[in-house]
C-alpha atoms as a PDB file:
ATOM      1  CA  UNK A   1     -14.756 -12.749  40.848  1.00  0.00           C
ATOM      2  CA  UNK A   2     -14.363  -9.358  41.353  1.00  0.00           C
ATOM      3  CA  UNK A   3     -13.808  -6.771  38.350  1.00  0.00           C
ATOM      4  CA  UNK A   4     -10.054  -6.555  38.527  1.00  0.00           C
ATOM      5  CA  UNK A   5     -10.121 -10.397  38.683  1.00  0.00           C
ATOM      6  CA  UNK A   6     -12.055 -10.187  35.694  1.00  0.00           C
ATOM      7  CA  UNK A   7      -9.545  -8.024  33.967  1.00  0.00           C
ATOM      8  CA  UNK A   8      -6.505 -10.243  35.037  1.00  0.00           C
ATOM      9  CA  UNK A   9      -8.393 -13.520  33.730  1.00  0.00           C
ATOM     10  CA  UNK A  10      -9.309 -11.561  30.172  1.00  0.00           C
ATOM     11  CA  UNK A  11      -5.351 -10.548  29.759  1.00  0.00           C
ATOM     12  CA  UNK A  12      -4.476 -13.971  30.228  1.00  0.00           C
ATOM     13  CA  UNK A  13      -6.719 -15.632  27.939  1.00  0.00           C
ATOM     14  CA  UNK A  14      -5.724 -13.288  25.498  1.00  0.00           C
ATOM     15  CA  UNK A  15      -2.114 -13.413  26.172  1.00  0.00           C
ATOM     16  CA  UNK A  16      -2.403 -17.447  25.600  1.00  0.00           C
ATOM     17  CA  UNK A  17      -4.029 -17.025  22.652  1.00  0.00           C
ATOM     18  CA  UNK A  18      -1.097 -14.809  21.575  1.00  0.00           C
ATOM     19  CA  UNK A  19       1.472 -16.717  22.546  1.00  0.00           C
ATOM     20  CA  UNK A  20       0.436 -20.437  20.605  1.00  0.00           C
ATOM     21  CA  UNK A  21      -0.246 -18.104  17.836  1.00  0.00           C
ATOM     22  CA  UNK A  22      -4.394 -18.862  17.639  1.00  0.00           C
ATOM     23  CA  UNK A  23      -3.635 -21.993  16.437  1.00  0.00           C
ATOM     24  CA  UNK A  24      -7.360 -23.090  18.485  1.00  0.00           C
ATOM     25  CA  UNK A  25      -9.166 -21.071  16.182  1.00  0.00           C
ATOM     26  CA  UNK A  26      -6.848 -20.958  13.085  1.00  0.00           C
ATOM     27  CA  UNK A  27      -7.627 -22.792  10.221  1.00  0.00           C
ATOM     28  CA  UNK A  28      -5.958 -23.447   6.883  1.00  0.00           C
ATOM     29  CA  UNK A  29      -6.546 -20.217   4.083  1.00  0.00           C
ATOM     30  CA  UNK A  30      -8.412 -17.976   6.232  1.00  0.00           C
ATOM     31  CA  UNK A  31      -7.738 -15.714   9.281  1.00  0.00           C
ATOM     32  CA  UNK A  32      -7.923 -16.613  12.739  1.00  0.00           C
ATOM     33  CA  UNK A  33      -9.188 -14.292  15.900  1.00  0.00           C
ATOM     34  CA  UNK A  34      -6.003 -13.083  17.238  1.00  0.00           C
ATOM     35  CA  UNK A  35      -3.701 -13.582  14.824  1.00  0.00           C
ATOM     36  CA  UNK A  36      -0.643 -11.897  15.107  1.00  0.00           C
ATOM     37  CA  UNK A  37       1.877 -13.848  12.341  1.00  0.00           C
ATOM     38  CA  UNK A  38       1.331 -14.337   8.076  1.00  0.00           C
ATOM     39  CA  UNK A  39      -1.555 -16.980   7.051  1.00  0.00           C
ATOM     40  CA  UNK A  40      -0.165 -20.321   7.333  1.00  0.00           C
ATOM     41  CA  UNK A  41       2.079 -20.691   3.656  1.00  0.00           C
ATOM     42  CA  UNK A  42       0.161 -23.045   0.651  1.00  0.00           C
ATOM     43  CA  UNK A  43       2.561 -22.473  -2.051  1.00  0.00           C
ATOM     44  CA  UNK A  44       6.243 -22.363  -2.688  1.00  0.00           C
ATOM     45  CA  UNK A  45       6.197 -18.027  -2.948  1.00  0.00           C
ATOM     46  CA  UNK A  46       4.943 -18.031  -0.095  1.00  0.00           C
ATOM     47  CA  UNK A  47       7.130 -19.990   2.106  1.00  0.00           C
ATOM     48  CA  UNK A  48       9.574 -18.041   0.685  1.00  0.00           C
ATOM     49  CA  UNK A  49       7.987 -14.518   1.916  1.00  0.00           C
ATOM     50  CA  UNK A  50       7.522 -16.495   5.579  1.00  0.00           C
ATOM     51  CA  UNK A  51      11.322 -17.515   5.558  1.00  0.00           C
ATOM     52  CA  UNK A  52      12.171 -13.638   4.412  1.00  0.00           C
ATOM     53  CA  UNK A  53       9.617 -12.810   6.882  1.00  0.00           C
ATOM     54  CA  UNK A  54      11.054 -14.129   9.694  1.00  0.00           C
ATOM     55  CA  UNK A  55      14.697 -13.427   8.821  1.00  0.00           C
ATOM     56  CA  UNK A  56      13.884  -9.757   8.854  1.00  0.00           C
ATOM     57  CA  UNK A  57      12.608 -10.224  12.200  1.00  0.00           C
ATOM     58  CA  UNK A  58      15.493 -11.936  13.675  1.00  0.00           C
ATOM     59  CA  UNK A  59      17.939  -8.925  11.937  1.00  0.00           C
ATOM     60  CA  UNK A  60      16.049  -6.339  13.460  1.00  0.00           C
ATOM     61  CA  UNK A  61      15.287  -7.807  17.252  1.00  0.00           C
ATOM     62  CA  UNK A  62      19.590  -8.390  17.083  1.00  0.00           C
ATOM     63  CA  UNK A  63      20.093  -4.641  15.617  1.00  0.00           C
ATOM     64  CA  UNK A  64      17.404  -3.932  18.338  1.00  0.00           C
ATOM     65  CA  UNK A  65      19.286  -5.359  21.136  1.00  0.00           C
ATOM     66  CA  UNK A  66      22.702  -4.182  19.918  1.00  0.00           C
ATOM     67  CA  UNK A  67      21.360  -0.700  19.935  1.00  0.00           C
ATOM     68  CA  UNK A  68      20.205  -0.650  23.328  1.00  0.00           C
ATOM     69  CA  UNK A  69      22.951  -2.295  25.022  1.00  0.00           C
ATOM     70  CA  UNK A  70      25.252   0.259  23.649  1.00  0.00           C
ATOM     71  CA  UNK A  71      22.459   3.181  24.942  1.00  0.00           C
ATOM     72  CA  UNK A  72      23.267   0.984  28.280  1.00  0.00           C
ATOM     73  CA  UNK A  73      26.857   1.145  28.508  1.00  0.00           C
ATOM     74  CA  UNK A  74      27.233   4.493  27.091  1.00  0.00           C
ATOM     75  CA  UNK A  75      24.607   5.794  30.464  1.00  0.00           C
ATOM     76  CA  UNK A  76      26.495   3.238  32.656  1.00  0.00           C
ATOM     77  CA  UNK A  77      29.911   3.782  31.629  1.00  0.00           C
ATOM     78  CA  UNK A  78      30.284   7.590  30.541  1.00  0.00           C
ATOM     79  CA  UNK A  79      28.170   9.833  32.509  1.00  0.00           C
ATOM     80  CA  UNK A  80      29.134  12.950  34.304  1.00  0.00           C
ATOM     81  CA  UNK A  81      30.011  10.492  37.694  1.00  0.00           C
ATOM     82  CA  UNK A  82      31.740   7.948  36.235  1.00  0.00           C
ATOM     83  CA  UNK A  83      33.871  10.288  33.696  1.00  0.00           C
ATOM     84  CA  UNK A  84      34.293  13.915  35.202  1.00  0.00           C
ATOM     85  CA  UNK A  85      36.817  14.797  33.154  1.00  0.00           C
ATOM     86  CA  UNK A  86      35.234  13.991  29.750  1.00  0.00           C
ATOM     87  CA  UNK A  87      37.595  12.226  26.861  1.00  0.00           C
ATOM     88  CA  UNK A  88      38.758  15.136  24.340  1.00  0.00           C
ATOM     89  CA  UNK A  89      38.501  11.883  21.553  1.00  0.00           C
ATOM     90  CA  UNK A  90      37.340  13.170  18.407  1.00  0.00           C
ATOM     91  CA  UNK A  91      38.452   9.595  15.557  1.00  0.00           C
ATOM     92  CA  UNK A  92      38.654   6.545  15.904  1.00  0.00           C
ATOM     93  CA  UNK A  93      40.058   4.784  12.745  1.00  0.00           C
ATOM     94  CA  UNK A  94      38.230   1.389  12.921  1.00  0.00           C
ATOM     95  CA  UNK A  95      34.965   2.358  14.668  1.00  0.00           C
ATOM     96  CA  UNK A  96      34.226   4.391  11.666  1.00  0.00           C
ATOM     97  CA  UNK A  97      35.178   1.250   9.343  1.00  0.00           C
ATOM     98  CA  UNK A  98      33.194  -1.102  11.170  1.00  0.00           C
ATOM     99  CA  UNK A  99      29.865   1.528  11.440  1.00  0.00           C
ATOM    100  CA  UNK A 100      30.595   1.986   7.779  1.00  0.00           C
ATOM    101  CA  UNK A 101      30.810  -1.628   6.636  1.00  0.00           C
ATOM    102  CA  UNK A 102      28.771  -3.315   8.808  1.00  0.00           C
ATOM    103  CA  UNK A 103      25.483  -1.189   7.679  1.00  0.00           C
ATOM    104  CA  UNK A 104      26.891  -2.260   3.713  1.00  0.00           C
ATOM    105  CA  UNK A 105      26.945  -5.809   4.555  1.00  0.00           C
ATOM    106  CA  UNK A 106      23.429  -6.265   6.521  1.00  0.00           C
ATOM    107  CA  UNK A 107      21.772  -4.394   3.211  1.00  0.00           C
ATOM    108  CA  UNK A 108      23.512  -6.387   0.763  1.00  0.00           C
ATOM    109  CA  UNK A 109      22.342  -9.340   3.104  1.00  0.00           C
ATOM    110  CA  UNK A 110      18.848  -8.196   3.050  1.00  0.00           C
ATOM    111  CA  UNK A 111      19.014  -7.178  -0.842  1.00  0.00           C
ATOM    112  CA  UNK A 112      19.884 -10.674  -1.907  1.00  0.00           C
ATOM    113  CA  UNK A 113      17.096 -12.466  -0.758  1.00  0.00           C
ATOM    114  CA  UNK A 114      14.977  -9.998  -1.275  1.00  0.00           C
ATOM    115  CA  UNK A 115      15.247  -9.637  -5.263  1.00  0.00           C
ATOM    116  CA  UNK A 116      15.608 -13.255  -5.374  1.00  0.00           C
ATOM    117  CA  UNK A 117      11.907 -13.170  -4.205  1.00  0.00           C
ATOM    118  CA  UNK A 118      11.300 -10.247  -6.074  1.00  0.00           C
ATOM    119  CA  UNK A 119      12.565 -12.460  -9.241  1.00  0.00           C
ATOM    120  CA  UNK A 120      10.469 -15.368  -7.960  1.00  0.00           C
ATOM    121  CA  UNK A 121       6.915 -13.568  -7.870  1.00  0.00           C
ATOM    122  CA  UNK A 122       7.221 -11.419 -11.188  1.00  0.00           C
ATOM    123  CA  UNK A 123       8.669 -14.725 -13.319  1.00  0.00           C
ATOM    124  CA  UNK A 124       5.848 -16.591 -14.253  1.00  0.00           C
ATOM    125  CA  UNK A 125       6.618 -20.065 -15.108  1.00  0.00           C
ATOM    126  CA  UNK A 126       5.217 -22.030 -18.095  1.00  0.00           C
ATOM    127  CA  UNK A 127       1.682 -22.378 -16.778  1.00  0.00           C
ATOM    128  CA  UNK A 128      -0.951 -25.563 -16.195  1.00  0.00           C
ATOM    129  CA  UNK A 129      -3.968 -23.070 -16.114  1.00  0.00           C
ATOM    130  CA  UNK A 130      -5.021 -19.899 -17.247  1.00  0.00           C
ATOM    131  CA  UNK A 131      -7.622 -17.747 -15.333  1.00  0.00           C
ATOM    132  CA  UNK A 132      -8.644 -14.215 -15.978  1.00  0.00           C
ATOM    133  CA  UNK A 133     -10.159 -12.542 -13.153  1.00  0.00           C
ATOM    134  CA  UNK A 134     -11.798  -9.120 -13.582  1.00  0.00           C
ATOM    135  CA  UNK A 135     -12.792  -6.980 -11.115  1.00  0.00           C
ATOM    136  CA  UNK A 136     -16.165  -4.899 -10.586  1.00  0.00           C
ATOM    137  CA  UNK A 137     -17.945  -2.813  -8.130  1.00  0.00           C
ATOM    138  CA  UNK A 138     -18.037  -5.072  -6.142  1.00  0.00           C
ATOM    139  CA  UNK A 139     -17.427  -8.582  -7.511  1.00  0.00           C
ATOM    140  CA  UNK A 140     -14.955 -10.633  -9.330  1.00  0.00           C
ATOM    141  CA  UNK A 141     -15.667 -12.651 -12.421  1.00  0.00           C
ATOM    142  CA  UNK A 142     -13.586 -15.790 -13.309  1.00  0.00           C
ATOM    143  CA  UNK A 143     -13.208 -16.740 -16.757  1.00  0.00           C
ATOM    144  CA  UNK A 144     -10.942 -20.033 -17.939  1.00  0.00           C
ATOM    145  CA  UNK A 145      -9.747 -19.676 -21.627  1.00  0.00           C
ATOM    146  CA  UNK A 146      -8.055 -22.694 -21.433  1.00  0.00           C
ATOM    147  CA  UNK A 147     -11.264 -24.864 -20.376  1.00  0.00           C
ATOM    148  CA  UNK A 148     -13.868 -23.833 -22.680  1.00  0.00           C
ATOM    149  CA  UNK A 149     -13.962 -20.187 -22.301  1.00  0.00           C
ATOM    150  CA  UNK A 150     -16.647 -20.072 -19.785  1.00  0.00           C
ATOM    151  CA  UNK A 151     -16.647 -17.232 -17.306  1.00  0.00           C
ATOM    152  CA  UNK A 152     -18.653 -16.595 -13.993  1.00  0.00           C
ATOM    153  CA  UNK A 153     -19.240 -14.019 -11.681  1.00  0.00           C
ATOM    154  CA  UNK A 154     -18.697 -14.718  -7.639  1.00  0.00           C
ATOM    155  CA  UNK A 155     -19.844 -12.498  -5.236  1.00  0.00           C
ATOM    156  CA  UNK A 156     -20.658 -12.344  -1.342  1.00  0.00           C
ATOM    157  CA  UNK A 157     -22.851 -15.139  -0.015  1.00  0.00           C
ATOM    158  CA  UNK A 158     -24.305 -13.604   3.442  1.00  0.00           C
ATOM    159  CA  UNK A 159     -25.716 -17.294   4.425  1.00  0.00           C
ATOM    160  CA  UNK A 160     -21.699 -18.252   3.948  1.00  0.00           C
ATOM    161  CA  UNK A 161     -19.094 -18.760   6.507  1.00  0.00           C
ATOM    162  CA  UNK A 162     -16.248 -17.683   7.043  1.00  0.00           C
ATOM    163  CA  UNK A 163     -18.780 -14.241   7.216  1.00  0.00           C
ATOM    164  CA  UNK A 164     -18.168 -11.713   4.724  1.00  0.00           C
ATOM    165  CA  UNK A 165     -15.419 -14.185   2.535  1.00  0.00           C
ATOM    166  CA  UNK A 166     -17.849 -16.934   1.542  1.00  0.00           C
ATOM    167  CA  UNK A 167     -19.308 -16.815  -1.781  1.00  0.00           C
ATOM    168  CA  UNK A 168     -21.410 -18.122  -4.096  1.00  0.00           C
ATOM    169  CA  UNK A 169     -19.348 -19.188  -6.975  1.00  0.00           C
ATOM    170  CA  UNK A 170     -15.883 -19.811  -6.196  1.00  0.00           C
ATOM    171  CA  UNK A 171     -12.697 -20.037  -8.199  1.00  0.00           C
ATOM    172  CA  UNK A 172     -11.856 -23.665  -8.336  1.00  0.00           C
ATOM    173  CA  UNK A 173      -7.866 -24.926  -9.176  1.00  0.00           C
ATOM    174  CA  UNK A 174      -6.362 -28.273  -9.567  1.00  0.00           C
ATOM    175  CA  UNK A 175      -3.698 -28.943  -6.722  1.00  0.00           C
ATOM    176  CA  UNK A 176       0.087 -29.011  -7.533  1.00  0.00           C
ATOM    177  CA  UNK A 177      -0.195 -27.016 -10.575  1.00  0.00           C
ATOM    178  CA  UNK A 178       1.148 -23.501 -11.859  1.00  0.00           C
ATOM    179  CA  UNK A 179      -1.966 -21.264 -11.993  1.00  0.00           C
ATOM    180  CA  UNK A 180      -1.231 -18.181 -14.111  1.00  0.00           C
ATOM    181  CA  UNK A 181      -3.861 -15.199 -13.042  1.00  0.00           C
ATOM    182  CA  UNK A 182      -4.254 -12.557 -15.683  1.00  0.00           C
ATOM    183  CA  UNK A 183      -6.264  -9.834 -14.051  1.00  0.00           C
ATOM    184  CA  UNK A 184      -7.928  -6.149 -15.286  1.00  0.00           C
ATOM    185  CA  UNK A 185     -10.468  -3.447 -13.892  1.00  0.00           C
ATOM    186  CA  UNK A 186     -14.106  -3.114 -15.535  1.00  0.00           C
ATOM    187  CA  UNK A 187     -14.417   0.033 -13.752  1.00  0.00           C
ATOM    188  CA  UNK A 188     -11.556   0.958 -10.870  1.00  0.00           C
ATOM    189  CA  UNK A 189      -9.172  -0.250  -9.974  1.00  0.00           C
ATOM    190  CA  UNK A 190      -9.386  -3.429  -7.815  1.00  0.00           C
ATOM    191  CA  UNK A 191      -6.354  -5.665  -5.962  1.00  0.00           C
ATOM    192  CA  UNK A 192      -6.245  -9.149  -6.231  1.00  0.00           C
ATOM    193  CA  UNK A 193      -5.122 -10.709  -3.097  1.00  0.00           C
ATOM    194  CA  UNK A 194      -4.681 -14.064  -1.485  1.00  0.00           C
ATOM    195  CA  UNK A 195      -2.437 -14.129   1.285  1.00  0.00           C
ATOM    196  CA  UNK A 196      -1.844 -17.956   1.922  1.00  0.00           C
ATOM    197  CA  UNK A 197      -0.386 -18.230  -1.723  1.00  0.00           C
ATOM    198  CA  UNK A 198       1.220 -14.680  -1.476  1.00  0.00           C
ATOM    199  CA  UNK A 199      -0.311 -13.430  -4.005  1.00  0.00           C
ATOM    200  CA  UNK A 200      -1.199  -9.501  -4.664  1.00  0.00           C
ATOM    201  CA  UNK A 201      -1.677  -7.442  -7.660  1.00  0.00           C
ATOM    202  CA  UNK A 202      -3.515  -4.498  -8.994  1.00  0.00           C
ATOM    203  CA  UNK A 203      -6.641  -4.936 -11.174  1.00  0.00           C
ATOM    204  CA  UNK A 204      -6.412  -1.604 -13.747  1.00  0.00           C
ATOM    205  CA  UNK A 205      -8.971  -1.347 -16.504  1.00  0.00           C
ATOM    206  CA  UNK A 206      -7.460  -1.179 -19.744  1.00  0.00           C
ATOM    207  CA  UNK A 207      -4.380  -3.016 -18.451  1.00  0.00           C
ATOM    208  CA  UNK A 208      -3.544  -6.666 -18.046  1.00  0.00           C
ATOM    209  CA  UNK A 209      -1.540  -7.737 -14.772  1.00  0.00           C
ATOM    210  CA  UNK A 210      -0.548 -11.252 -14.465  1.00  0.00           C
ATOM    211  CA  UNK A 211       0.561 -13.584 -11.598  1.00  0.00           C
ATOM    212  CA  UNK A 212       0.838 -16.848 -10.520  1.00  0.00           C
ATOM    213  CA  UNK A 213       0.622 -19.624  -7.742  1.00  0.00           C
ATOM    214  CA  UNK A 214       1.077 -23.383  -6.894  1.00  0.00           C
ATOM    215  CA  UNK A 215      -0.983 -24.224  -4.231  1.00  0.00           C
ATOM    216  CA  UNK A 216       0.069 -27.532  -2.630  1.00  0.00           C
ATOM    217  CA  UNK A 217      -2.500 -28.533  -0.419  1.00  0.00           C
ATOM    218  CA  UNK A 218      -6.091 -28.861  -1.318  1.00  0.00           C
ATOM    219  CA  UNK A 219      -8.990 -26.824   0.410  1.00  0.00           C
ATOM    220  CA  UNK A 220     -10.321 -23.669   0.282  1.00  0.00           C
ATOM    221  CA  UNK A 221      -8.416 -20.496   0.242  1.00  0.00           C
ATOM    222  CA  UNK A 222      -9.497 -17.071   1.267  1.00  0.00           C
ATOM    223  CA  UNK A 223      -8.780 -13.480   0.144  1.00  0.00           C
ATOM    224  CA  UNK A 224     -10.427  -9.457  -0.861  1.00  0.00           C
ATOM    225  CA  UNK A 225      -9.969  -6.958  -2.864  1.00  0.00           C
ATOM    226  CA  UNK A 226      -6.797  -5.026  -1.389  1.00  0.00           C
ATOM    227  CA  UNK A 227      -7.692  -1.508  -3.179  1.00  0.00           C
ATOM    228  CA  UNK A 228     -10.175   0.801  -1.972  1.00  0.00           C
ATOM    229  CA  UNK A 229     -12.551   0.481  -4.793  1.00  0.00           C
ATOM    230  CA  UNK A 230     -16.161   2.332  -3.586  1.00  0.00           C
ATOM    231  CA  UNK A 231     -18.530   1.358  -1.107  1.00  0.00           C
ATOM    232  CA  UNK A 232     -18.530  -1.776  -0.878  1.00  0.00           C
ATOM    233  CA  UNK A 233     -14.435  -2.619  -1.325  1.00  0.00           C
ATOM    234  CA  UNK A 234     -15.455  -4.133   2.177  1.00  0.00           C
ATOM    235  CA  UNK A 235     -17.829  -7.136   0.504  1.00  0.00           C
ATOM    236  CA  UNK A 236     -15.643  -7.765  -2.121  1.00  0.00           C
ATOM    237  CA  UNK A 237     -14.285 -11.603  -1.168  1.00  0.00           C
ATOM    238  CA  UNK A 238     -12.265 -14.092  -2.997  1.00  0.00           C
ATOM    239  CA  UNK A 239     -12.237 -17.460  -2.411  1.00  0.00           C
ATOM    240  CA  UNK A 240     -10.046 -20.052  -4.310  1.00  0.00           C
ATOM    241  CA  UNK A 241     -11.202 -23.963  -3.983  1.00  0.00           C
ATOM    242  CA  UNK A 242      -7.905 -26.077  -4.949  1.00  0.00           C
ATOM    243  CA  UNK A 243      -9.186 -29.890  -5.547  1.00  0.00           C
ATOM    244  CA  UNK A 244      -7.678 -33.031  -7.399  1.00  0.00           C
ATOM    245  CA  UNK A 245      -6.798 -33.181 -10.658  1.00  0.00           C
ATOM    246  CA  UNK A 246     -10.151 -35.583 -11.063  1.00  0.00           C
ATOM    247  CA  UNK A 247     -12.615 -33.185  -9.060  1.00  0.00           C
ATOM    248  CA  UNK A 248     -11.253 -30.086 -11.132  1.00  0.00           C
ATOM    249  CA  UNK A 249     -11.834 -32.097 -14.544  1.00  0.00           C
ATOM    250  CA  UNK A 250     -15.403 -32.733 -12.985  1.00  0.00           C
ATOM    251  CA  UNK A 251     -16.225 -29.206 -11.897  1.00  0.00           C
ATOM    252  CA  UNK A 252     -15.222 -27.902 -15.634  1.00  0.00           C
ATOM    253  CA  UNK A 253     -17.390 -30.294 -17.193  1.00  0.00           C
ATOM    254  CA  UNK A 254     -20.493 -29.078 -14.971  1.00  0.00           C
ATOM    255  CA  UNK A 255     -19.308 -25.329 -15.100  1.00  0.00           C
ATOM    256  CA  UNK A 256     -19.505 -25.369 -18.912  1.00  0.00           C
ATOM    257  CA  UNK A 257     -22.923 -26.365 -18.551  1.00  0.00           C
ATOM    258  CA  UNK A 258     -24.212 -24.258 -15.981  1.00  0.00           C
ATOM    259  CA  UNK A 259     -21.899 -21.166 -16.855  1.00  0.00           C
ATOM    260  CA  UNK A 260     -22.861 -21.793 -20.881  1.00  0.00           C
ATOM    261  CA  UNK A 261     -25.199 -18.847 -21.488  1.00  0.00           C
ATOM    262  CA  UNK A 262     -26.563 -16.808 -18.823  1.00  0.00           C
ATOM    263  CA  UNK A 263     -25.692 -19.022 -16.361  1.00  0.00           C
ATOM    264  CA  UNK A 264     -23.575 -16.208 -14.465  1.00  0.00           C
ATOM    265  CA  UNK A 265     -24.390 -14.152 -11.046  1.00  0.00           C
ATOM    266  CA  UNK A 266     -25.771 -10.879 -11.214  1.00  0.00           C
ATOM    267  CA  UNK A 267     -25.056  -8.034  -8.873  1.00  0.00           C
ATOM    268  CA  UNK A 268     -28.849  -7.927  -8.282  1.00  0.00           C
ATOM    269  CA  UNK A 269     -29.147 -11.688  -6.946  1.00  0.00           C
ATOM    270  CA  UNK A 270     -26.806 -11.693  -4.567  1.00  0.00           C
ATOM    271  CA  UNK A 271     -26.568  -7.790  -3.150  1.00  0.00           C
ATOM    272  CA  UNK A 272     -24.142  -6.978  -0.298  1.00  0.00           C
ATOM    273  CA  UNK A 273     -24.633  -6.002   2.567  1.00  0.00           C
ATOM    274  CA  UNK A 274     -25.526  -2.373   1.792  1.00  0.00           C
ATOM    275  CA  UNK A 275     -27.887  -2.256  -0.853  1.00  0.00           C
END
């Protein structure tokens, strides 16, 4: 196969792998090699941003399309050729309604769902499950008030796949319940993101952000830190294991051992990748 053959077959691997969406490498909570769409939706806010999402797309491919035919038939129809007297028009009454009004109504369209979801994100609902998650240079620690006030760190595992999101201690969650996240800064200020449950907010020290999620599907759940926090904002993972209610009641009893005193990560025994 000669070069250009070589070329050809590369474009159309990688426009297949476009086109289904890398659903042969995608898997749930985590991204996939060619991924061109949002992380497949765990909770309820988040098949609400898809659905918004997507409608946003179809509005603007139609606006898009509208657009151009109208560039079309304005070259094809009133050129110098076609019209060599030009029109001396100057108003027209109900173009400049409709151009007028139309606009109105596609924002009011768009503004409608999109404070709904707005209202959906920032209203926390009675919550199941209270987690505090700090952030450091460059790790996270997890502590659950409601559970026995134990708290953890969890940092970068290198010998951990998916590479540089695995860690060693991660957050775990019962499935099906309201999770409300109440995060802060130690130092700087972090972002606390997990895009399968839609979830992103800003970690400020001296200031207490809160948010919230359902997940609805158990399995483990990916995300970073979405601030550039220092060096290493790069090894900064998150990783959220949502289990059964019995599993989770399991996992608390053993954390509250293991976590009880001094029983936390260091920085030190698990460095990243630059120090």
């Amino acid at each position: 196969m000669g070069r250009m053959g070589r070329h050809l077959l590369g474009l159309a691997v990688a426009g297949l792998t476009l086109a289904t969406g890398g659903a042969a490498f995608a898997e749930l909570g985590q991204p996939a090699p060619w991924e061109w769409h949002l992380q497949e939706s765990a909770t309820p806010v988040m098949d609400n941003i898809v659905w918004f999402h997507n409608f946003l797309f179809v509005l603007i491919a139609v606006i898009t399309l509208f657009v151009l035919a109208l560039l079309v038939t304005v070259v094809i129809k009133f050129n110098a050729r076609a019209n060599p007297v030009p029109s001396r028009t100057t108003h027209n009454t109900l173009i400049e309604v409709v151009w007028t009004l139309v606009p109105v109504l596609i924002l009011v369209g768009i503004a409608v769902p999109s404070f709904r979801l707005l209202f959906l994100q920032l209203d926390v609902p009675k919550a199941d499950l209270t987690i505090k998650a700090t952030g450091k240079q460059w790790y996270w620690s997890y502590a659950y008030p409601d559970n026995g006030k134990f708290e953890f760190d969890s940092l970068l595992a290198q010998d951990k796949q998916p590479r540089l999101l695995g860690v060693d201690n991660e957050m775990v969650v019962p499935v099906n319940k309201v999770i409300r996240v109440q995060t802060t800064g130690a130092d700087v200020i972090h972002s606390f993101a997990v895009p399968a449950f839609g979830v992103k907010i800003d970690a400020i020290p001296g200031r207490l952000n809160e948010t919230w999620f359902k997940a609805t599907r158990t399995g483990m759940y990916y995300g970073q830190c979405s601030e550039l926090c220092g060096k290493d904002h790069a090894f900064m993972p998150i990783a959220v294991r949502v289990v059964s209610d019995q599993e989770f009641a399991s996992w608390v009893e053993s954390a509250k051992k293991k976590f009880a005193s001094g029983g936390t990560s260091t920085y030190a025994s698990a460095a990243g990748p630059t120090q």
